[in-house]
C-alpha atoms as a PDB file:
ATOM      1  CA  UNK A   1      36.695  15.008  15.091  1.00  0.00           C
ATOM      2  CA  UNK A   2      36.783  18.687  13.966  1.00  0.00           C
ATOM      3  CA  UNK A   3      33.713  20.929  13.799  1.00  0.00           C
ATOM      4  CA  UNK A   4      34.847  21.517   9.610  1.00  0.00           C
ATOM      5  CA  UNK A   5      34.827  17.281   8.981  1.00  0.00           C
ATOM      6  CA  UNK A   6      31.526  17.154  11.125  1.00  0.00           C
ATOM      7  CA  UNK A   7      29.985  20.034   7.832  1.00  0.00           C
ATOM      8  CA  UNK A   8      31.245  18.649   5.444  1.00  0.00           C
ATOM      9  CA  UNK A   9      29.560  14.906   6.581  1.00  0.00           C
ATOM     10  CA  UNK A  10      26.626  17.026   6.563  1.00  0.00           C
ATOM     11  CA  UNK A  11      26.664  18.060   3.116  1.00  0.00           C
ATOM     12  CA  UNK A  12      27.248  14.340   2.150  1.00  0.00           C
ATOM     13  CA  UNK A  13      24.153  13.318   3.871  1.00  0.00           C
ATOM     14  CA  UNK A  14      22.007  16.277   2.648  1.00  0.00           C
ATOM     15  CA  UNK A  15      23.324  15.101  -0.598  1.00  0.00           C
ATOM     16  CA  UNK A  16      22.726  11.427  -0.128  1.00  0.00           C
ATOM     17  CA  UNK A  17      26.090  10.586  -1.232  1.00  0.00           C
ATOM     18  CA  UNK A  18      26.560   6.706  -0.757  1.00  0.00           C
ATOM     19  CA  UNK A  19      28.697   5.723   2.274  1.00  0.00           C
ATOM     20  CA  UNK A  20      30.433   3.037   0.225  1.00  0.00           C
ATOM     21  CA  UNK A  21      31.125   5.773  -2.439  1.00  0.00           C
ATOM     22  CA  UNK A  22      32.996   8.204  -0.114  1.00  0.00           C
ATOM     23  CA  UNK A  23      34.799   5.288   1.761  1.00  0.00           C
ATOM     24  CA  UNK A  24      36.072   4.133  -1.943  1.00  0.00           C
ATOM     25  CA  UNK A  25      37.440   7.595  -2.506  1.00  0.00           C
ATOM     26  CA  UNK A  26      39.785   7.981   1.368  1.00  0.00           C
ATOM     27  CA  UNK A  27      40.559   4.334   0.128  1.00  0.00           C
ATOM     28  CA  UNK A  28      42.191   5.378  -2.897  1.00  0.00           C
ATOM     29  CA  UNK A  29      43.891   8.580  -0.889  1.00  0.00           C
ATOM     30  CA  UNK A  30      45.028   5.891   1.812  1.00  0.00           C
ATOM     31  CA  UNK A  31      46.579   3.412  -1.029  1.00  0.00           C
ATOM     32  CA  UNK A  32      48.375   6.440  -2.768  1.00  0.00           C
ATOM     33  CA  UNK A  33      49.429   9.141  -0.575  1.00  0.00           C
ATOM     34  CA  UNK A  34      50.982  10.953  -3.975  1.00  0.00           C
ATOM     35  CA  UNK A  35      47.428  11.724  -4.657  1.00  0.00           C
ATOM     36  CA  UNK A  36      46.582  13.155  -1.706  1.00  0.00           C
ATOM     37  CA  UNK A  37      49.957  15.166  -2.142  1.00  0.00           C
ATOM     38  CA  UNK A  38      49.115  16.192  -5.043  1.00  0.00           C
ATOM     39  CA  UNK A  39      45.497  17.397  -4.525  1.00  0.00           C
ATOM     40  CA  UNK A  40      46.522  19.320  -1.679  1.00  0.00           C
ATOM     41  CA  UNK A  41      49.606  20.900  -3.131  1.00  0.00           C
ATOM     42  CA  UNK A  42      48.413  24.941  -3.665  1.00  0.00           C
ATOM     43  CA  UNK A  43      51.000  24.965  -6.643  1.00  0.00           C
ATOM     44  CA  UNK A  44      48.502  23.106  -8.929  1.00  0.00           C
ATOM     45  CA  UNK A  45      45.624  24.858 -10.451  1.00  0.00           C
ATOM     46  CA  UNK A  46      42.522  24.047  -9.897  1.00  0.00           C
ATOM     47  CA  UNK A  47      41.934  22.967 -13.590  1.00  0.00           C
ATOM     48  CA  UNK A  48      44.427  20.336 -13.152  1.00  0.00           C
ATOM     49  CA  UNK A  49      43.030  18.841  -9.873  1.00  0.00           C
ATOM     50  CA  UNK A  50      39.556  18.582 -11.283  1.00  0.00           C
ATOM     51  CA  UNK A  51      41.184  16.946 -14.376  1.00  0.00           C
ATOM     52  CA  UNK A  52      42.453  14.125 -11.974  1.00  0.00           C
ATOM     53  CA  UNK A  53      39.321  14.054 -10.020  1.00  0.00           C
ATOM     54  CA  UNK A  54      36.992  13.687 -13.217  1.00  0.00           C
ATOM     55  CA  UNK A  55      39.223  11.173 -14.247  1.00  0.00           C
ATOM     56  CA  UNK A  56      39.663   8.922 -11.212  1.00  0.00           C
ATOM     57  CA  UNK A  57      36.640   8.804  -9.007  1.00  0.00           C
ATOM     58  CA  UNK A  58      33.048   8.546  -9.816  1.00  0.00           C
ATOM     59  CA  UNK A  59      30.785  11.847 -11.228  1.00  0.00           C
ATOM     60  CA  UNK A  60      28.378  11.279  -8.113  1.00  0.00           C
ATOM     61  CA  UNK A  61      30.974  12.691  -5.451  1.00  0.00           C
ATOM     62  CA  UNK A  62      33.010  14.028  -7.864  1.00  0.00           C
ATOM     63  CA  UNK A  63      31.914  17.878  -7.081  1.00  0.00           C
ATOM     64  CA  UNK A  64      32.674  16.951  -3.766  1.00  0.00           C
ATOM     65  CA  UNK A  65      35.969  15.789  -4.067  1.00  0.00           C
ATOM     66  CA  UNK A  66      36.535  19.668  -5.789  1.00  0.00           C
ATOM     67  CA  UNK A  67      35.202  21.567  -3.453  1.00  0.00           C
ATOM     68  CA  UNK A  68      37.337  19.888  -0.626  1.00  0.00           C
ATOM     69  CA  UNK A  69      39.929  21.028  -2.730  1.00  0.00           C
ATOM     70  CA  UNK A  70      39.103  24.254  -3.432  1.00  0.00           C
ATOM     71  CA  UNK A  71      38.534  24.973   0.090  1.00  0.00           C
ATOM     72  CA  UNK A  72      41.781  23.488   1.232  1.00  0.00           C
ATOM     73  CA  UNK A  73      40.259  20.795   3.146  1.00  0.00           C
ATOM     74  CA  UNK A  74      41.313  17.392   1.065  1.00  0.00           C
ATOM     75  CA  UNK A  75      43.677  16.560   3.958  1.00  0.00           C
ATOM     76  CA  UNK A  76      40.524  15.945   6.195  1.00  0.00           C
ATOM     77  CA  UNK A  77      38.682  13.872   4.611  1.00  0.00           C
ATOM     78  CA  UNK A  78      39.695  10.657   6.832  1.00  0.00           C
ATOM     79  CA  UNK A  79      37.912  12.986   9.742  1.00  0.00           C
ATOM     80  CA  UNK A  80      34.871  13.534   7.248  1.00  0.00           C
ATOM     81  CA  UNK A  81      34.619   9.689   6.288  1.00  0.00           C
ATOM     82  CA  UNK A  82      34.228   9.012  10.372  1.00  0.00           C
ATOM     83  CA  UNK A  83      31.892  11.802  11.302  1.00  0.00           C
ATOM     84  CA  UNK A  84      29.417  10.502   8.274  1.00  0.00           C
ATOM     85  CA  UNK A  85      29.596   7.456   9.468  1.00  0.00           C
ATOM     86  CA  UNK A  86      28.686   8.890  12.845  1.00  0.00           C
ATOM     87  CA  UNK A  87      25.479  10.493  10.878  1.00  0.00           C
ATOM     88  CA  UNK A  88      24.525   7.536   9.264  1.00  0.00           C
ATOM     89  CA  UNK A  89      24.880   5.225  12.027  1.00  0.00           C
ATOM     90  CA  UNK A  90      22.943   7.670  14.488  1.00  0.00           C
ATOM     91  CA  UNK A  91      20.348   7.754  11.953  1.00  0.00           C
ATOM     92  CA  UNK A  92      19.802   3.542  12.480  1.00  0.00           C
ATOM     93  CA  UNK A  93      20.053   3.950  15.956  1.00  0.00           C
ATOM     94  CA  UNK A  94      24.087   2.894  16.806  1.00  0.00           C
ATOM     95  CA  UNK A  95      25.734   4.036  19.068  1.00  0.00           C
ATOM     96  CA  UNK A  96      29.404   4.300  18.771  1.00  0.00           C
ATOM     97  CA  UNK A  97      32.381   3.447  21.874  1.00  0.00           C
ATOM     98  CA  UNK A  98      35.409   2.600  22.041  1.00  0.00           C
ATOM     99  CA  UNK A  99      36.162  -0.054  24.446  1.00  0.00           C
ATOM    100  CA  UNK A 100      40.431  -0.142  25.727  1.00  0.00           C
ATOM    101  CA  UNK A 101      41.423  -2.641  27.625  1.00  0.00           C
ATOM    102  CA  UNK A 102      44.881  -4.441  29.623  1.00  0.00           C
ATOM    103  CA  UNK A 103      43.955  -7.260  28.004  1.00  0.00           C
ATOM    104  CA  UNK A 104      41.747  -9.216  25.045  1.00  0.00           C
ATOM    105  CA  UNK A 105      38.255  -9.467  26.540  1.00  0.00           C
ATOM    106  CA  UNK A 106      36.486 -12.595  25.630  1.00  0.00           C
ATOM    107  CA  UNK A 107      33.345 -12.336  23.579  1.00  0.00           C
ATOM    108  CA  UNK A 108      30.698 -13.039  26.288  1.00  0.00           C
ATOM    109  CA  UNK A 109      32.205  -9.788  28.026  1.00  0.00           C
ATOM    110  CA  UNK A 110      31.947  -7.834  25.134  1.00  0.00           C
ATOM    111  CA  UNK A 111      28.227  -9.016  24.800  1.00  0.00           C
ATOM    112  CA  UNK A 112      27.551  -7.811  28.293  1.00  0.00           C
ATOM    113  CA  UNK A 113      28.865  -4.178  27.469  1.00  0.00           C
ATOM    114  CA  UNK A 114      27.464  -3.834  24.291  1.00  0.00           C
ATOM    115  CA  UNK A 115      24.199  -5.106  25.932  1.00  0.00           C
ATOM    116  CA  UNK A 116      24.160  -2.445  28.810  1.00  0.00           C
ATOM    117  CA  UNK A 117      25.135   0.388  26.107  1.00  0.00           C
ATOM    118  CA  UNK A 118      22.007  -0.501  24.342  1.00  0.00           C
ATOM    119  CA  UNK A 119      19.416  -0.377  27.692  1.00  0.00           C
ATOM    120  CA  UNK A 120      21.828   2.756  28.953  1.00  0.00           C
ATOM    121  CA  UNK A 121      21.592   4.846  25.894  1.00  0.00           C
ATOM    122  CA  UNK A 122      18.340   3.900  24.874  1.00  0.00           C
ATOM    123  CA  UNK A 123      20.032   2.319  21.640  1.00  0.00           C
ATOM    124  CA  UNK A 124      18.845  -0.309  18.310  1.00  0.00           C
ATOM    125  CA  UNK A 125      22.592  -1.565  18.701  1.00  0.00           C
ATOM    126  CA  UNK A 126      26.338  -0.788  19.949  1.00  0.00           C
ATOM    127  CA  UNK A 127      29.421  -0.519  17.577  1.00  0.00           C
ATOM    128  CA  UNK A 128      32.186  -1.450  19.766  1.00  0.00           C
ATOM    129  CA  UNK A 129      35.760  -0.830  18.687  1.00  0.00           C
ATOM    130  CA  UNK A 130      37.824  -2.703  21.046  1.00  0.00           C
ATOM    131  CA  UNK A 131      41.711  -1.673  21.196  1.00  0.00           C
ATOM    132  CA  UNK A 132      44.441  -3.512  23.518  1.00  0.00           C
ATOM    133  CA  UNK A 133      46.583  -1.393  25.786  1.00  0.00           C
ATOM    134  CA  UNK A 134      48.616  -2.702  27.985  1.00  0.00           C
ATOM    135  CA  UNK A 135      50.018   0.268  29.589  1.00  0.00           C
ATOM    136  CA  UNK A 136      46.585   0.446  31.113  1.00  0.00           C
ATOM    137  CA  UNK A 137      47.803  -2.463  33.535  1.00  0.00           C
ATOM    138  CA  UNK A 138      44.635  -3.711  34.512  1.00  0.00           C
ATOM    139  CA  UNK A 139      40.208  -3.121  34.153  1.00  0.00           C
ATOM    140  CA  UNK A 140      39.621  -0.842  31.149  1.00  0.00           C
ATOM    141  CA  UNK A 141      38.717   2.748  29.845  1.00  0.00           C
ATOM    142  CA  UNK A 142      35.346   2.681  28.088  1.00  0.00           C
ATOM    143  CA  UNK A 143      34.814   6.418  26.226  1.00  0.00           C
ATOM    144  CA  UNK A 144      30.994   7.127  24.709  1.00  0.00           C
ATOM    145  CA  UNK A 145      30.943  10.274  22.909  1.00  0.00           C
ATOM    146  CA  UNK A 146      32.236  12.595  25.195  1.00  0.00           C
ATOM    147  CA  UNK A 147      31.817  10.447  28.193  1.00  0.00           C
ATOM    148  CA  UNK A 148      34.848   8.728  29.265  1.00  0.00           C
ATOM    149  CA  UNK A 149      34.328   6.061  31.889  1.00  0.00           C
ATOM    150  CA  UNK A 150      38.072   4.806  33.679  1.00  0.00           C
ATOM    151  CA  UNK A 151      38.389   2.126  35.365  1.00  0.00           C
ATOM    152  CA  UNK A 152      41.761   0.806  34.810  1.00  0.00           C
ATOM    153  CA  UNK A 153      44.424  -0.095  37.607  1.00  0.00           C
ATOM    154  CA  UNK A 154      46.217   3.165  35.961  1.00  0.00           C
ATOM    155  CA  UNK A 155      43.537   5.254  36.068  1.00  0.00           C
ATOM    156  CA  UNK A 156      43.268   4.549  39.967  1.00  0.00           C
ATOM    157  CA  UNK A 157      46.869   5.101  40.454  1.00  0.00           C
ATOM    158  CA  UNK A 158      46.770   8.674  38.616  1.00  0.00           C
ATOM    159  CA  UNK A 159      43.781   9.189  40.499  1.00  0.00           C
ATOM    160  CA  UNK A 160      45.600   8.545  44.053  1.00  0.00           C
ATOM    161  CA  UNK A 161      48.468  10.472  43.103  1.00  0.00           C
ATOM    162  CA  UNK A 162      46.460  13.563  42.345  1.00  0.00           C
ATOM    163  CA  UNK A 163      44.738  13.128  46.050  1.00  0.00           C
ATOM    164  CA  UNK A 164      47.998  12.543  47.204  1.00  0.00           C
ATOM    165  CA  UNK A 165      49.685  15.413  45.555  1.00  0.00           C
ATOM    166  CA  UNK A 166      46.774  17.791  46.614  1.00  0.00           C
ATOM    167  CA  UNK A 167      47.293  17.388  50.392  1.00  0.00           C
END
């Protein structure tokens, strides 16, 4: 995430701008990538963006919508929609990790993690966004914030060869 999407989540919390509301507004971008094109594209004026944003989205995050535009930030708003999510769900008391793995972990083992997040980082709950990789060969890489804990067979193996390499 970027230090401008990480603002601008800010303003829609100090505005108390409903989560579902924004996340209904990167849907429509997401379904129709003309409109994002089009929002973002410096040849149309300003009056005609806000005559499609009036039009298509609700009046409630409608100013918002316009001054992404006007500031040339429209294309981030995917980045915005995650780091208010990050508010919001720091505000309950969630923590957020994402959990990459050689293979599908069953659900007991996902308990277990999501269990020693919580007494770890002093957390209400965990959400856990679990991703296959199978490059990773083996164990997993578990990354908190801006912690990053590796223990795949991989990792180890890049590990060795930089002691190897070293000597």
């Amino acid at each position: 995430m970027t230090y401008i999407a990480d603002e601008y989540a800010r303003v829609l919390h100090e505005l108390n701008i409903r989560y579902e509301l924004y996340k209904d507004f990167a849907d429509k971008l997401d379904m129709c990538p003309e409109l994002l094109t089009a929002l973002d594209n410096p040849t149309f004026s300003s009056h005609q963006k806000h005559k499609v944003i009036d039009t298509l989205f609700d009046k409630e995050i409608a100013a918002f919508i316009k001054c992404l535009c006007g500031n040339g930030r429209i294309t981030f708003y995917k980045d915005v929609l995650e780091a208010y999510r990050t508010i919001l769900d720091n505000e309950k008391g969630i923590l957020e990790a994402d959990f990459t793995t050689a293979f599908v972990p069953e659900d007991e083992e996902l308990d277990r993690i999501k269990s020693m997040l919580v007494k770890k980082y002093n957390k209400n709950d965990v959400s856990l966004r679990v991703k296959q990789d199978k490059s990773l060969m083996g164990g997993f890489v578990l990354k908190v914030g801006d912690t990053e804990y590796d223990k795949s067979l991989k990792g180890a193996i890049n590990n060795m060869k930089r002691k190897l390499e070293w000597r």
